[in-house]
N, C-alpha and C. Protein backbone atom coordinates (compact mmCIF):
# COMPACT_ATOMS: atom_id res chain seq x y z
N UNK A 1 -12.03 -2.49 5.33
CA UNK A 1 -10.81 -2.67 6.10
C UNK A 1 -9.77 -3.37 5.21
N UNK A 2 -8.88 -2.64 5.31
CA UNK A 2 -7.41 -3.71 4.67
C UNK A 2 -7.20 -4.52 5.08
N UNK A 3 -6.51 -5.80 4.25
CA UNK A 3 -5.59 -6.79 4.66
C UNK A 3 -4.63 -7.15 4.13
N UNK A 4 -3.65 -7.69 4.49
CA UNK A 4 -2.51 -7.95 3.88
C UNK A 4 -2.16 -9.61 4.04
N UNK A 5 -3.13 -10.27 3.34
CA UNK A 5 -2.78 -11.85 3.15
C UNK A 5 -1.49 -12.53 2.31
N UNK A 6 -1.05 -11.37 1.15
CA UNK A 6 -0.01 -12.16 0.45
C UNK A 6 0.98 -11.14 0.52
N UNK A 7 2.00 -12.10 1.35
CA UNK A 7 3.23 -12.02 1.70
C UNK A 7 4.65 -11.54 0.53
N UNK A 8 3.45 -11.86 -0.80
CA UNK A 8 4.78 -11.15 -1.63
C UNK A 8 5.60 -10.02 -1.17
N UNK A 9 6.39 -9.55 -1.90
CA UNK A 9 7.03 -7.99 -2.01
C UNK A 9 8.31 -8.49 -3.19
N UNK A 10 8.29 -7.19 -3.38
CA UNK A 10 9.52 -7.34 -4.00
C UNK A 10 10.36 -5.98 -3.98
N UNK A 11 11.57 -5.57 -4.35
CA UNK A 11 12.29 -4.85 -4.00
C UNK A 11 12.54 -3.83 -5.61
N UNK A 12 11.60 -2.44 -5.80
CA UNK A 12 11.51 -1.50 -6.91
C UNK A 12 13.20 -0.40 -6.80
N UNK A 13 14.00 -1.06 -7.53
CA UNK A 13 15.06 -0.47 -8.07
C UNK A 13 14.89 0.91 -8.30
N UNK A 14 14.15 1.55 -9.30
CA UNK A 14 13.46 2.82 -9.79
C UNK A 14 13.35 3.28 -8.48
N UNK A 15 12.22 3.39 -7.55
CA UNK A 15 11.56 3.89 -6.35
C UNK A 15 12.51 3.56 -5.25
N UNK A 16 13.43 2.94 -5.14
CA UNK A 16 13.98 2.84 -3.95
C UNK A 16 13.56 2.23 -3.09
N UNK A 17 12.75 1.29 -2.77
CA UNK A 17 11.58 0.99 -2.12
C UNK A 17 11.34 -0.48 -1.94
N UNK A 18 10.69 -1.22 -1.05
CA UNK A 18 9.99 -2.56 -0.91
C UNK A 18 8.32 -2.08 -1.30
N UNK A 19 8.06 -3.07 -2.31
CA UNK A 19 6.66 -2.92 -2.92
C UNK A 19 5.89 -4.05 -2.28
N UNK A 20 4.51 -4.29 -1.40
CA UNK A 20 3.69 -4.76 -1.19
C UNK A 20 2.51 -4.56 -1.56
N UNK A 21 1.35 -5.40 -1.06
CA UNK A 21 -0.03 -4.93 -1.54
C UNK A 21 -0.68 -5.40 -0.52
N UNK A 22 -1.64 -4.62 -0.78
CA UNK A 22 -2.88 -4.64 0.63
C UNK A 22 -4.33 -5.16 -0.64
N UNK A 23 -4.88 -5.97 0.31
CA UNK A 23 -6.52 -6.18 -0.23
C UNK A 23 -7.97 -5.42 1.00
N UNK A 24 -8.51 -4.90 0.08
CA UNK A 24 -9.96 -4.51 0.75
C UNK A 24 -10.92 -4.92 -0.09
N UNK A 25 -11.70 -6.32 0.15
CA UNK A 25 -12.52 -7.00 -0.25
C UNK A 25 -11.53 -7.19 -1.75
N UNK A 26 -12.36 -7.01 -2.62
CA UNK A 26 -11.84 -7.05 -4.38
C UNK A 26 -10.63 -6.11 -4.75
N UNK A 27 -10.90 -4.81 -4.14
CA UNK A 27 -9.75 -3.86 -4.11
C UNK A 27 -8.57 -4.05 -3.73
N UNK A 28 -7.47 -4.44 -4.74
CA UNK A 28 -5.99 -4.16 -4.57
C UNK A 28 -5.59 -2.96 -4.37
N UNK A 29 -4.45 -2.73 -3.05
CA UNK A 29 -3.79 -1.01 -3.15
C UNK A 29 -2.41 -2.03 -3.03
N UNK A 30 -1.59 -0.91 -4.01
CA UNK A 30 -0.32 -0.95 -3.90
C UNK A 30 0.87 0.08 -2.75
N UNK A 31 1.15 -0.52 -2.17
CA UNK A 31 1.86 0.30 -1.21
C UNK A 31 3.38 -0.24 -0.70
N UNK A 32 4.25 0.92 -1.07
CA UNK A 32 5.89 0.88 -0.83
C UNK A 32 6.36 1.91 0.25
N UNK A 33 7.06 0.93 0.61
CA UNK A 33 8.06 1.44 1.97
C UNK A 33 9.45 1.51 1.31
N UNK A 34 9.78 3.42 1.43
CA UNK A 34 10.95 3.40 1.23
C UNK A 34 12.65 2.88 2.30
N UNK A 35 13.56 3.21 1.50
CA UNK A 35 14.71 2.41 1.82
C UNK A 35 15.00 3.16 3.29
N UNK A 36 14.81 4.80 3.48
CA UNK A 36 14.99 5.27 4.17
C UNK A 36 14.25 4.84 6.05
N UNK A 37 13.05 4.69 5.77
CA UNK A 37 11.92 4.16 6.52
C UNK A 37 12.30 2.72 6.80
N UNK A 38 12.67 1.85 6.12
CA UNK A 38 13.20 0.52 6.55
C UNK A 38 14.87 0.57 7.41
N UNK A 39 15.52 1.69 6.92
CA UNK A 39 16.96 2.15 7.73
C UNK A 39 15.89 2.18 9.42
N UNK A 40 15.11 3.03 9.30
CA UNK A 40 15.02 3.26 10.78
C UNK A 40 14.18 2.24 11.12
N UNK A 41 13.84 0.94 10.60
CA UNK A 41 13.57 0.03 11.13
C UNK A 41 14.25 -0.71 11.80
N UNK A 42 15.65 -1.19 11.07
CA UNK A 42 16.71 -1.68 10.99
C UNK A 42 17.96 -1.11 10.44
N UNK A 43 18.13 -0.24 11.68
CA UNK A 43 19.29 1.08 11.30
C UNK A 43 20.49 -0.23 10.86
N UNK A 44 21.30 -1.03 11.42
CA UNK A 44 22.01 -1.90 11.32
C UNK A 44 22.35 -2.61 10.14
N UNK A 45 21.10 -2.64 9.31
CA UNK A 45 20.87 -4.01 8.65
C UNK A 45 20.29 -3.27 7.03
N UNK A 46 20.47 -2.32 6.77
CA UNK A 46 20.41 -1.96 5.69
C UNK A 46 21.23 -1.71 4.42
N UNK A 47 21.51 -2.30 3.79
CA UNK A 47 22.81 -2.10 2.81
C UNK A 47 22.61 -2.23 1.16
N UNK A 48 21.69 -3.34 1.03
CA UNK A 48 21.39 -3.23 -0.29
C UNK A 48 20.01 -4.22 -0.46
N UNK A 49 19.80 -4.84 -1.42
CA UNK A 49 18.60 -4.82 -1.91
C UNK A 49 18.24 -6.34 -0.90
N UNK A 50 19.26 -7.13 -1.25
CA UNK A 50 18.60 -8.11 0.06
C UNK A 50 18.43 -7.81 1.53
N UNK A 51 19.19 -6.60 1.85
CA UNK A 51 19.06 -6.25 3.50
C UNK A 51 17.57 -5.60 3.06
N UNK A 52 17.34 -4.89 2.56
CA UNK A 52 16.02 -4.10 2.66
C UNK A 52 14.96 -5.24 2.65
N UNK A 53 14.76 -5.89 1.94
CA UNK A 53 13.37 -7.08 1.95
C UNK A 53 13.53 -8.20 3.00
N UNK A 54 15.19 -8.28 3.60
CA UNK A 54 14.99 -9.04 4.85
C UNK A 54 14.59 -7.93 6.01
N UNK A 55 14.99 -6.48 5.95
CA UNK A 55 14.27 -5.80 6.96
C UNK A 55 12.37 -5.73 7.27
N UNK A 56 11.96 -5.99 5.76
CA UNK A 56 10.55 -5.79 5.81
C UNK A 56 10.14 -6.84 6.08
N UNK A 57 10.74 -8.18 6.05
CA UNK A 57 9.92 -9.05 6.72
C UNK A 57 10.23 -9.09 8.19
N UNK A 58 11.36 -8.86 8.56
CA UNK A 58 11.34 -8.45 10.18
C UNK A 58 10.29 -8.00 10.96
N UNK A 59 10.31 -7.00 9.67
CA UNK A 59 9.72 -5.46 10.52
C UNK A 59 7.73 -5.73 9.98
N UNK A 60 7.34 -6.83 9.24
CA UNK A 60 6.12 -7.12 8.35
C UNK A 60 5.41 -6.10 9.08
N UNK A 61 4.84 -6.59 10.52
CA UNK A 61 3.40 -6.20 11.64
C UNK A 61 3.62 -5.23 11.21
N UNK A 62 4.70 -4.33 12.10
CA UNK A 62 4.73 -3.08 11.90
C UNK A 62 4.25 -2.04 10.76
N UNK A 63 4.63 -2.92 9.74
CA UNK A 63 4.90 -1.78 8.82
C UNK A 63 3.26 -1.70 7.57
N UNK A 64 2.54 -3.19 8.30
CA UNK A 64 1.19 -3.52 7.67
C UNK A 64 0.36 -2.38 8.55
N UNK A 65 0.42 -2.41 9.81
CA UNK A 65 -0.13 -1.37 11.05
C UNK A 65 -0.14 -0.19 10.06
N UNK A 66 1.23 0.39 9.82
CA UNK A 66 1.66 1.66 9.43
C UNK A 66 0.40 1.76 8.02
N UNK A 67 1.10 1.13 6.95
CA UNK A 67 -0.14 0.94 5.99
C UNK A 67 -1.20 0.93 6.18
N UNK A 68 -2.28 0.26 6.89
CA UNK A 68 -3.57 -0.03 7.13
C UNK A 68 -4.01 1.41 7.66
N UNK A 69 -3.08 2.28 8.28
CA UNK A 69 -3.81 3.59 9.16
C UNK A 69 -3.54 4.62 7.92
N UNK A 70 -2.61 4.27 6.97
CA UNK A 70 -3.02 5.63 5.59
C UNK A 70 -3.67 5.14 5.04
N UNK A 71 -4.21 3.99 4.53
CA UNK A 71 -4.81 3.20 3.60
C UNK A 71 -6.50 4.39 3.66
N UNK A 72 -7.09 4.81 2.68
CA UNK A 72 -8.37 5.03 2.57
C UNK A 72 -9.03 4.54 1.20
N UNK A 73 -10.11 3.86 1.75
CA UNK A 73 -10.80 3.17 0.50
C UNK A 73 -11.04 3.80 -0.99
N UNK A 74 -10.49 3.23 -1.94
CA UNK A 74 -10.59 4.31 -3.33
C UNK A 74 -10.44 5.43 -2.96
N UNK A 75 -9.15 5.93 -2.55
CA UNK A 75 -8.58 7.17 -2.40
C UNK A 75 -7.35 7.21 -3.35
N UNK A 76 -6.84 6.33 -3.65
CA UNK A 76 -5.45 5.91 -4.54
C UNK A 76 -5.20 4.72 -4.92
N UNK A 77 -4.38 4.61 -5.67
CA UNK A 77 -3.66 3.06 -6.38
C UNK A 77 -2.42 2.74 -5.69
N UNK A 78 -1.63 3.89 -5.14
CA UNK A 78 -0.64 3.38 -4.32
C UNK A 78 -0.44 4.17 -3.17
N UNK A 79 0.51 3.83 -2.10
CA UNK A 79 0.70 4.28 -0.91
C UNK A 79 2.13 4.34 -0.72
N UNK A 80 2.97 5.58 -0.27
CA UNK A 80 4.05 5.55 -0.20
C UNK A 80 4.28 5.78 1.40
N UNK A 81 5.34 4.90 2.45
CA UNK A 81 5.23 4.87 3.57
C UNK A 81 6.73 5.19 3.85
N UNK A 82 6.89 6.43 4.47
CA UNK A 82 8.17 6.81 4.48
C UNK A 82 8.85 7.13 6.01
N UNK A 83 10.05 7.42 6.51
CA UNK A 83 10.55 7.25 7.60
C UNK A 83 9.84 8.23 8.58
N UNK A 84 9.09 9.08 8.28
CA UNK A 84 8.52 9.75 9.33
C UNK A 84 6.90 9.16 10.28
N UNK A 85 6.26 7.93 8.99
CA UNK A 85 5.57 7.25 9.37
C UNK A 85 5.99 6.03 10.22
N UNK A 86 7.07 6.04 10.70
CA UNK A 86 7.74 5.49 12.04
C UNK A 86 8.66 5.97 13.35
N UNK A 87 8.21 6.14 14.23
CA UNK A 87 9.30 6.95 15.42
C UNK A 87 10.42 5.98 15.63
N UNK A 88 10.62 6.59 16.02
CA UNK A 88 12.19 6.07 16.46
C UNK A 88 12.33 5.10 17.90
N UNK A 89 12.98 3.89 16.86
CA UNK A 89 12.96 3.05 18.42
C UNK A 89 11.21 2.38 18.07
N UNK A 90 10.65 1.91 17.16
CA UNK A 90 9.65 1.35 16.78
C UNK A 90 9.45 -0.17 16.80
């Protein structure tokens, strides 16, 4: 089972994206939520690189939920979580 104990992130320029990490036991996965997917978190509040990492901590539960249900054990090194892995009004 995943967890997500450290609260880092940081915000990948290149990818467009808020970068977090998930732990399963010893296993690190890397997993980013793009800019688009955080818009429909916080349609309002998206504009640039500090709105996006204040949306993901808003939006943290949610978007650990979202992660934890693609997450499969040694299936990958990273996880990309994009606006369709959230409905609307979430």
């Amino acid at each position: 089972m995943i967890e997500f104990p450290n609260h880092s992130r940081s915000y990948d320029r290149t990818r467009h994206a808020v970068r977090f990490w998930g732990y399963d036991s010893a296993i690190e996965a890397s997993f980013f939520i793009e800019e688009d997917a955080l818009r429909r978190l916080q349609p309002e509040a998206c504009h640039n690189e500090s709105d996006f990492l204040n949306a993901f901590d808003l939006n943290r539960d949610v978007i650990c939920a979202a992660a934890a249900k693609m997450y499969v054990r040694g299936s990958r090194g990273s996880y990309d979580l994009v606006a369709a892995n959230f409905s609307k009004g979430s």
